[in-house]
Protein backbone atom coordinates (compact mmCIF):
# COMPACT_ATOMS: atom_id res chain seq x y z
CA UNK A 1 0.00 0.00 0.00
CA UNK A 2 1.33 3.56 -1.03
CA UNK A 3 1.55 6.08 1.72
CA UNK A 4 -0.32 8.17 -0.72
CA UNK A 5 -3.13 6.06 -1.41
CA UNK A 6 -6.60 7.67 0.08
CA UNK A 7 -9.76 6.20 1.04
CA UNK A 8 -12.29 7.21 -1.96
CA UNK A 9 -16.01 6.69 -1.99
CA UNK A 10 -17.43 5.41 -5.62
CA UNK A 11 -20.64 6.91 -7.34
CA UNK A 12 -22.16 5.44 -10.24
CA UNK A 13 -22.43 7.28 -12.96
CA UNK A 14 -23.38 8.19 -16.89
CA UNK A 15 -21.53 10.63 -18.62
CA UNK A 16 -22.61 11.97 -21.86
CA UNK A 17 -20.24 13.36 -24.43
CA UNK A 18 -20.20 15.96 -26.65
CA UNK A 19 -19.13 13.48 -30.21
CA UNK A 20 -22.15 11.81 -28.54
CA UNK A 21 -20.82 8.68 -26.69
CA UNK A 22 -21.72 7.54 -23.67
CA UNK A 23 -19.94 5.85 -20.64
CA UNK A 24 -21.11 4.19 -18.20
CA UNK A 25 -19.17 3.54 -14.53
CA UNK A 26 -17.91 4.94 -11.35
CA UNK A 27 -15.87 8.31 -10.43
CA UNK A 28 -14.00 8.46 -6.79
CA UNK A 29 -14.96 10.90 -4.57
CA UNK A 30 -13.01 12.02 -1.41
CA UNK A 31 -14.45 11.72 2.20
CA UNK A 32 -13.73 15.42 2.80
CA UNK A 33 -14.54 18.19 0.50
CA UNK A 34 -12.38 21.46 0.33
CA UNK A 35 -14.87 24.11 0.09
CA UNK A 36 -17.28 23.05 2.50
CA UNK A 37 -17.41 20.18 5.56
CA UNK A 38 -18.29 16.73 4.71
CA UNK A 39 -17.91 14.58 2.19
CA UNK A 40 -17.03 15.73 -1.47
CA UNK A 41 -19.71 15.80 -4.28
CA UNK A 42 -20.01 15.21 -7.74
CA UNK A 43 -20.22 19.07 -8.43
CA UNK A 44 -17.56 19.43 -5.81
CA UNK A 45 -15.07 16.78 -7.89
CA UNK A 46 -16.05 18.50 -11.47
CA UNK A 47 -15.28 21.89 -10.30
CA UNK A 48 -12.02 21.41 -8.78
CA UNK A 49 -9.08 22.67 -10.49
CA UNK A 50 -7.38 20.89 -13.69
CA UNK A 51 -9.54 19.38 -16.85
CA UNK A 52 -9.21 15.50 -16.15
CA UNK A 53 -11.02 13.46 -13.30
CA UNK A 54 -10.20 9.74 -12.70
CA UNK A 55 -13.09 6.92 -14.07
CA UNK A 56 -13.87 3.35 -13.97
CA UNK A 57 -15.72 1.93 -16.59
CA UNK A 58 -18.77 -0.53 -16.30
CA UNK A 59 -16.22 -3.12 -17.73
CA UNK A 60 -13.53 -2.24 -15.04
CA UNK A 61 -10.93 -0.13 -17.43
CA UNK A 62 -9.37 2.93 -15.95
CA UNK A 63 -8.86 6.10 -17.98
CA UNK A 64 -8.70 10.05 -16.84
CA UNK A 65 -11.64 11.80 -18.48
CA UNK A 66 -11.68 15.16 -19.74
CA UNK A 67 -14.55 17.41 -18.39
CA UNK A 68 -14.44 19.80 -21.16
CA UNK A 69 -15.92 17.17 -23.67
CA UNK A 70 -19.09 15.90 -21.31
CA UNK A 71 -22.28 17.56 -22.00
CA UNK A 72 -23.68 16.18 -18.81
CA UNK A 73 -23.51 13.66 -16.15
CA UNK A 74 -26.39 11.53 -14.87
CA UNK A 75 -26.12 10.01 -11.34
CA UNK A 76 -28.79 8.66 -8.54
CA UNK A 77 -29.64 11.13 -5.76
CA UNK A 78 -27.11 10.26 -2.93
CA UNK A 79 -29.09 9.33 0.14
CA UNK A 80 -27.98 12.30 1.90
CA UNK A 81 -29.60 14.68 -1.08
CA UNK A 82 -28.65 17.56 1.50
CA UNK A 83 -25.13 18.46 -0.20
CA UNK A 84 -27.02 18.78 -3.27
CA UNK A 85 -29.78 20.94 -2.14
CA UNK A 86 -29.60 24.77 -2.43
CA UNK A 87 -31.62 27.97 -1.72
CA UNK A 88 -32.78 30.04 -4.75
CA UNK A 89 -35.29 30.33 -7.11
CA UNK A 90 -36.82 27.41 -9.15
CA UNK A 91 -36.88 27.17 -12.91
CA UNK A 92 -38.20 24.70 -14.89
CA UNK A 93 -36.15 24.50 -17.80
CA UNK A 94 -35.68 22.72 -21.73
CA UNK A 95 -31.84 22.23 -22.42
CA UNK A 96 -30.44 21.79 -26.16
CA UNK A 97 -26.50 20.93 -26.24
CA UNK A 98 -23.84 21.70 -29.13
CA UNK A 99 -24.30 18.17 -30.54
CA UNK A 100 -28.22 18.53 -30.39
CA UNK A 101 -29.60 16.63 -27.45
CA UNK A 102 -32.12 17.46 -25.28
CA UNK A 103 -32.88 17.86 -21.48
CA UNK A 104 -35.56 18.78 -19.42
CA UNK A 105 -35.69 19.52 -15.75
CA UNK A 106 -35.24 21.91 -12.95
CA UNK A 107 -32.75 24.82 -11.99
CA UNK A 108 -32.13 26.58 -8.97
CA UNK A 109 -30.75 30.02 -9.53
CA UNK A 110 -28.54 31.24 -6.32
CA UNK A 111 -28.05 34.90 -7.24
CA UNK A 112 -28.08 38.07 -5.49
CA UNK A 113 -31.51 40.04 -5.50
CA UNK A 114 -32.05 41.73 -8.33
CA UNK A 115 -29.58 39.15 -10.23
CA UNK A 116 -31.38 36.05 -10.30
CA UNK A 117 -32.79 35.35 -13.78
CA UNK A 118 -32.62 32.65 -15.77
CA UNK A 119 -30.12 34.62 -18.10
CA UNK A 120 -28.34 36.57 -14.90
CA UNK A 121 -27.55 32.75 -13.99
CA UNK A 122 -26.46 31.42 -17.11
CA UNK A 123 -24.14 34.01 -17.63
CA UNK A 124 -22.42 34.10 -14.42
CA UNK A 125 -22.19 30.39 -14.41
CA UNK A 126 -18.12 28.55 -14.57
CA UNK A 127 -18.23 25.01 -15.43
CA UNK A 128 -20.89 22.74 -14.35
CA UNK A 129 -24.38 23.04 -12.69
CA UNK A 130 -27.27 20.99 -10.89
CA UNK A 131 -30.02 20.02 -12.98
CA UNK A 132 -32.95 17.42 -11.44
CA UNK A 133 -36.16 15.93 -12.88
CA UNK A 134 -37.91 12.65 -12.12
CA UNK A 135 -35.31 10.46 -13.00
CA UNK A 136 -32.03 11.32 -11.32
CA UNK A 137 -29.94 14.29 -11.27
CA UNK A 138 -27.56 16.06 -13.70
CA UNK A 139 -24.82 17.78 -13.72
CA UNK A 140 -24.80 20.19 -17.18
CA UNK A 141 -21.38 21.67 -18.50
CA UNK A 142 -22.50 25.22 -18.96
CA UNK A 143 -19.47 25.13 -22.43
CA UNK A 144 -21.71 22.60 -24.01
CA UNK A 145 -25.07 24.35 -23.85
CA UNK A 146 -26.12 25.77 -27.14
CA UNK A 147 -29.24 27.38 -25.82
CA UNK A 148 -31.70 26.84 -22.57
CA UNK A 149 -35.80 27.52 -22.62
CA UNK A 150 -38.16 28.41 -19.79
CA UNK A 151 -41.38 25.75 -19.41
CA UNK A 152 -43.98 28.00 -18.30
């Protein structure tokens, strides 16, 4: 055993890419975060510093994946859904990527008073944000979103 070696929680995931491909398997999350107390999150891991992440594919194979070619991540609510919870506004929204998919769920804008529209929010947003609907949650790479709509 390495000296270095840490202790790293695995979370199931689906990432889409941009070329369209899909992978299926398990990123390794750390049982402290940096920016906050607890354990780290998916957001937490995708908006730490440096464009690759370790991943473990469905069939076991090991590769560093770049973040700046996913369009979004899909991954089961974590039991503890608190980390992933956040004060704001709602927004029920229709996403269209680059390579032309399509998603559909909801937003929570955390702005400042006066700054917290849809647009205000997409604008000010730096990698990756939450996105949740019936099925599981998301996590959207704001570089690979070629336009968002309102549901009203």
């Amino acid at each position: 055993m390495s000296v270095y070696h840490v202790e790293k929680t695995e979370l199931p995931v689906v990432i889409f890419q941009a070329d369209g491909s899909v992978m299926k398997g398990v990123v390794f999350l750390s049982a402290s975060a940096y920016s906050h107390t607890g354990q780290q999150t998916l957001i937490d891991l995708m908006k730490e510093p440096g464009a690759f992440f370790p991943f473990r594919s469905e069939t076991g194979a090991f590769c560093v994946a770049n973040k700046g070619t996913i369009t979004h991540i899909r991954f089961d609510p974590p039991e503890e859904a608190s980390a992933y919870e956040s004060l704001g506004d709602r927004e029920d929204v229709d996403i269209k990527f680059v390579g032309g998919e399509q998603l559909s769920g909801t937003l929570t804008i955390e702005m400042p008073e006066g700054r917290n529209r849809l647009f205000d929010f997409l604008n000010a947003m730096n990698g990756f944000f939450l996105l949740q609907n019936q099925e599981a949650f998301y996590l959207v790479n704001i570089a690979q979103v070629r336009n968002v709509n309102p549901r009203r």
